[in-house]
N, C-alpha and C. Protein backbone atom coordinates (compact mmCIF):
# COMPACT_ATOMS: atom_id res chain seq x y z
N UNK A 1 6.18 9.30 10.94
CA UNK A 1 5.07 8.63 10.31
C UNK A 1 5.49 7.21 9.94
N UNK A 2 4.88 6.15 10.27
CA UNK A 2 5.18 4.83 10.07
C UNK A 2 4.20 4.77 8.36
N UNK A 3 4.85 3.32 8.33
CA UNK A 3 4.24 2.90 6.86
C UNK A 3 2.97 2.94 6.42
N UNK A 4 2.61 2.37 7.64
CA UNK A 4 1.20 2.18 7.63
C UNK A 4 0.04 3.87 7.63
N UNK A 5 0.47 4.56 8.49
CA UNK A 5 -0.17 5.52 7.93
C UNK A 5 0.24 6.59 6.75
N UNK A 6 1.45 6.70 6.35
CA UNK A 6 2.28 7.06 4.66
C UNK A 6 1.25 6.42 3.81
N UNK A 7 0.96 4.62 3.88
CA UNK A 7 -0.36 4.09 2.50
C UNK A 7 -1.07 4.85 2.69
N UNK A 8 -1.54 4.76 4.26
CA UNK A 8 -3.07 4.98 4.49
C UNK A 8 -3.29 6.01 3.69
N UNK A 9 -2.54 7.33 3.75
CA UNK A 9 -2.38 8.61 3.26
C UNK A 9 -3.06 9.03 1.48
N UNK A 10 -1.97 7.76 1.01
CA UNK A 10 -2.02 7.94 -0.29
C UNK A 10 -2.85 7.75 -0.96
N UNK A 11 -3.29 5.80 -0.41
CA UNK A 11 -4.66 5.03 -1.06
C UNK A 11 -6.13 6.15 -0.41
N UNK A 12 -6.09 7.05 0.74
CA UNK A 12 -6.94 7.49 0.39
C UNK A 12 -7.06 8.78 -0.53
N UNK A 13 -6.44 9.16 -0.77
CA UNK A 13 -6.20 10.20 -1.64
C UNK A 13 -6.50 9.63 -2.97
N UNK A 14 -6.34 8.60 -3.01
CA UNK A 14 -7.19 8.18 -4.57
C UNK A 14 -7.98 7.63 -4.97
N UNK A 15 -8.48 6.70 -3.75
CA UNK A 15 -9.98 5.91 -3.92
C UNK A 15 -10.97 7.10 -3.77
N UNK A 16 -12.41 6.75 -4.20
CA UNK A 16 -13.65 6.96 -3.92
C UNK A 16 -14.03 6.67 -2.41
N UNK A 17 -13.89 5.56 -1.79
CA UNK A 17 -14.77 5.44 -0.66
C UNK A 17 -13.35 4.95 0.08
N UNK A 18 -13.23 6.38 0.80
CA UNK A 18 -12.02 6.28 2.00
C UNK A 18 -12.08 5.39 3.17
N UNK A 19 -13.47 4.78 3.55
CA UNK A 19 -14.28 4.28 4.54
C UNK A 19 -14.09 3.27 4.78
N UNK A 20 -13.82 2.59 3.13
CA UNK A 20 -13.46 1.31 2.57
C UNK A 20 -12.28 0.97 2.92
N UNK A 21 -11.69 1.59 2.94
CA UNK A 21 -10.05 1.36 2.79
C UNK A 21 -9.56 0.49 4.20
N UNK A 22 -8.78 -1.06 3.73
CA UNK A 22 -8.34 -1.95 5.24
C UNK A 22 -6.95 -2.17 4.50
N UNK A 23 -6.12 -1.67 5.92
CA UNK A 23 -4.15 -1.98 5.22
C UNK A 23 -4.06 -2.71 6.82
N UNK A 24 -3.66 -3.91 6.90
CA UNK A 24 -3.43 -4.85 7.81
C UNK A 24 -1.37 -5.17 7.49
N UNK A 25 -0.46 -4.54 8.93
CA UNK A 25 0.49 -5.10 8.72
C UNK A 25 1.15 -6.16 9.90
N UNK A 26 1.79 -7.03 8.78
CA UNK A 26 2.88 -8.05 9.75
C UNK A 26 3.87 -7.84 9.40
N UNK A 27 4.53 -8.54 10.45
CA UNK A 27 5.87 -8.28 10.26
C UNK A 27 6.92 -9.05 10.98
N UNK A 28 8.33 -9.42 10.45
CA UNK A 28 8.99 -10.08 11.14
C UNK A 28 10.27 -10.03 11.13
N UNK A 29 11.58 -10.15 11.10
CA UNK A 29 12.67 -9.75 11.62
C UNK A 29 13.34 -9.36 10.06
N UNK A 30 13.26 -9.67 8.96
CA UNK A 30 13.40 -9.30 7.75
C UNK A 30 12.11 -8.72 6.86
N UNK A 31 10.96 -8.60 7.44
CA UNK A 31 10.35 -8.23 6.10
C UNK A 31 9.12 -7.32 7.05
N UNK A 32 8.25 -6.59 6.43
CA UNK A 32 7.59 -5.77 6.80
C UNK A 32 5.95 -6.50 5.27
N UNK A 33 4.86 -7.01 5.63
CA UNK A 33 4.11 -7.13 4.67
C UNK A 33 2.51 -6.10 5.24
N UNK A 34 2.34 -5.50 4.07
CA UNK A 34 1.36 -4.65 4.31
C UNK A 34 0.16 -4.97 3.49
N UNK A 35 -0.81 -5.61 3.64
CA UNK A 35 -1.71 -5.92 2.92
C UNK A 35 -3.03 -4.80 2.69
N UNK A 36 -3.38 -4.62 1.71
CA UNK A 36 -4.27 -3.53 1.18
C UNK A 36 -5.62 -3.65 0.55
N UNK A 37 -6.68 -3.59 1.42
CA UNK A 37 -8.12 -3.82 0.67
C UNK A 37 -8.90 -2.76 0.35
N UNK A 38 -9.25 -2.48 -0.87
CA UNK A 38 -10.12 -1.53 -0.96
C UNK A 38 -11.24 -1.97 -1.50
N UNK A 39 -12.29 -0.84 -1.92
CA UNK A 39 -13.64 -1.66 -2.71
C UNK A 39 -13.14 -1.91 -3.65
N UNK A 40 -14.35 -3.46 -5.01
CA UNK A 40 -14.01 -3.39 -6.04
C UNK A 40 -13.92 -2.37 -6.63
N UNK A 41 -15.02 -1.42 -6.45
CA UNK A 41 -15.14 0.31 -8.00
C UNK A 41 -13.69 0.88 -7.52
N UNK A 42 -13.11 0.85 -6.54
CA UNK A 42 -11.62 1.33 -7.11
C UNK A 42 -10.39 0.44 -6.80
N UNK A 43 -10.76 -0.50 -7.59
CA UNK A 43 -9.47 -1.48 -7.32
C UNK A 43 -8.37 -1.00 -8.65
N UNK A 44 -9.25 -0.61 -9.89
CA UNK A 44 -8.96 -0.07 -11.08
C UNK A 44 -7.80 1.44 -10.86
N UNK A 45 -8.62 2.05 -9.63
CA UNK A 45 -7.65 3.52 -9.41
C UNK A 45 -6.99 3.02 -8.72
N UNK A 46 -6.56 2.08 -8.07
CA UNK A 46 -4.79 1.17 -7.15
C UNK A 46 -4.30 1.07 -8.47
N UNK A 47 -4.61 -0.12 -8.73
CA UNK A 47 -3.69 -0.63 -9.79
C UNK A 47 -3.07 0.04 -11.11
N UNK A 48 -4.30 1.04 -11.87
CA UNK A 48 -3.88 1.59 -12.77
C UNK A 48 -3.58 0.96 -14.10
N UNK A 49 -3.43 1.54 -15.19
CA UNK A 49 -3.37 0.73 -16.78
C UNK A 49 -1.98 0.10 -16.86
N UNK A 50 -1.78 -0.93 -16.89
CA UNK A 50 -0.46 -1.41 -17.13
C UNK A 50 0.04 -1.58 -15.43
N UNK A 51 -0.70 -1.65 -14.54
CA UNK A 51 -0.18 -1.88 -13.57
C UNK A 51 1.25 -0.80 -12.67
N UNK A 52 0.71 0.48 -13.79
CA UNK A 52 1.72 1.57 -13.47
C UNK A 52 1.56 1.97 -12.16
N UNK A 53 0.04 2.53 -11.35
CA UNK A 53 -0.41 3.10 -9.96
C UNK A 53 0.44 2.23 -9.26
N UNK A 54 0.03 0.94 -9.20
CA UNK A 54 0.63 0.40 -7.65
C UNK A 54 2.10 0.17 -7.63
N UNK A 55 2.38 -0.05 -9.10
CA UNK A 55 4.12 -0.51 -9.05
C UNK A 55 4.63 1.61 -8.58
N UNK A 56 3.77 2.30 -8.80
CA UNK A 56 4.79 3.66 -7.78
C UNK A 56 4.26 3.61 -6.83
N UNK A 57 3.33 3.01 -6.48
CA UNK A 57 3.15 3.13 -4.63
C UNK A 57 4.09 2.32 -4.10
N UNK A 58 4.32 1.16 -4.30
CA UNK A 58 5.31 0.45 -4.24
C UNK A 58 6.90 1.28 -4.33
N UNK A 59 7.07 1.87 -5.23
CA UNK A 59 8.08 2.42 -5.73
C UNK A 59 8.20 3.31 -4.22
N UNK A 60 7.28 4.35 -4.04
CA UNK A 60 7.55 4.96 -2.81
C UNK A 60 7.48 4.43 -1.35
N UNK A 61 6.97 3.28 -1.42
CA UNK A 61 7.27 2.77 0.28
C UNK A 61 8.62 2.14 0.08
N UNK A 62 9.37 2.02 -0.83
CA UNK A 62 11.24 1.63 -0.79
C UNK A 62 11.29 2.68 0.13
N UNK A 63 11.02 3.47 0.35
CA UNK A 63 11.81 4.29 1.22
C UNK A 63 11.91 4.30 2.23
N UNK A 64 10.96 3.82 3.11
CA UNK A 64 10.62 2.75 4.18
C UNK A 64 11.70 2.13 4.56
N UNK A 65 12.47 1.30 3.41
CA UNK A 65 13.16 0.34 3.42
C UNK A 65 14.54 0.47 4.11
N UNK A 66 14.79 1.88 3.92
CA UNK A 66 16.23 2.16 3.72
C UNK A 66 16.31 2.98 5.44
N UNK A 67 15.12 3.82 6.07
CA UNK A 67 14.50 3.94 6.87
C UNK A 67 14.62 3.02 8.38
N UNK A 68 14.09 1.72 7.77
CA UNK A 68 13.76 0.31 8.78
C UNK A 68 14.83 -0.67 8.66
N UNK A 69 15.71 -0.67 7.62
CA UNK A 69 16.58 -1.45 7.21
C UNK A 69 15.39 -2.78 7.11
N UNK A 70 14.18 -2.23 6.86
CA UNK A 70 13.31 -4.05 6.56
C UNK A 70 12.81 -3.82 5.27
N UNK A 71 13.03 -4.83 4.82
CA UNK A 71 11.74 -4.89 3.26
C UNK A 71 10.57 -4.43 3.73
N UNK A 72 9.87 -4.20 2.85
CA UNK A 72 8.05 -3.78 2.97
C UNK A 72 7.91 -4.48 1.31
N UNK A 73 6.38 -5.36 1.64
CA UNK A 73 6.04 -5.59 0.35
C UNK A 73 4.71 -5.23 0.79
N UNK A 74 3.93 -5.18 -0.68
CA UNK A 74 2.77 -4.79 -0.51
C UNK A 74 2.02 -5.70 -1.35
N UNK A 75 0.28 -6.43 -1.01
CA UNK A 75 -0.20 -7.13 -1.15
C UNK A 75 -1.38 -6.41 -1.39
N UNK A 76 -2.10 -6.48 -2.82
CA UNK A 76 -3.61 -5.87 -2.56
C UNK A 76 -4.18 -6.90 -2.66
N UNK A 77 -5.32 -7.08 -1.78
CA UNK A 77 -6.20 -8.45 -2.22
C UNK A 77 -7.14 -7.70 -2.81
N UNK A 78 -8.20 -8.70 -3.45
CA UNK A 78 -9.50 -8.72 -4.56
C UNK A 78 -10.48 -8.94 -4.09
């Protein structure tokens, strides 16, 4: 399973409108960037209070890292 479908997995497992959901990745000889759009009504269930949700989604694509020997960062846009 690549990265991209591991998010896909997760962010839909917690949004409302799965339909919604756009993860666009690039990538280049050091870094892996995965950008993440969902609707506004659940931008609140990504992120979470204190910014706890996404810093462990984050937390679990490190593993990726060690995997690809590449960084992965993750970008939600608004």
């Amino acid at each position: 399973m690549d990265e991209v479908k591991f998010l896909s997995f997760i962010i839909e497992n917690i949004v409302s409108k799965k339909d919604l959901v756009k993860i666009e990745k690039v990538e280049d000889e050091l870094w892996t960037l995965l950008t993440l759009s969902v609707d506004k009504e659940d931008m609140w269930s990504i992120i979470g209070k204190g910014w706890n949700n996404i810093n462990s989604i984050r937390s679990i694509l490190r593993l990726f890292w060690v995997k690809s020997n590449k960084r992965i960062n993750l970008k939600v846009l608004d």
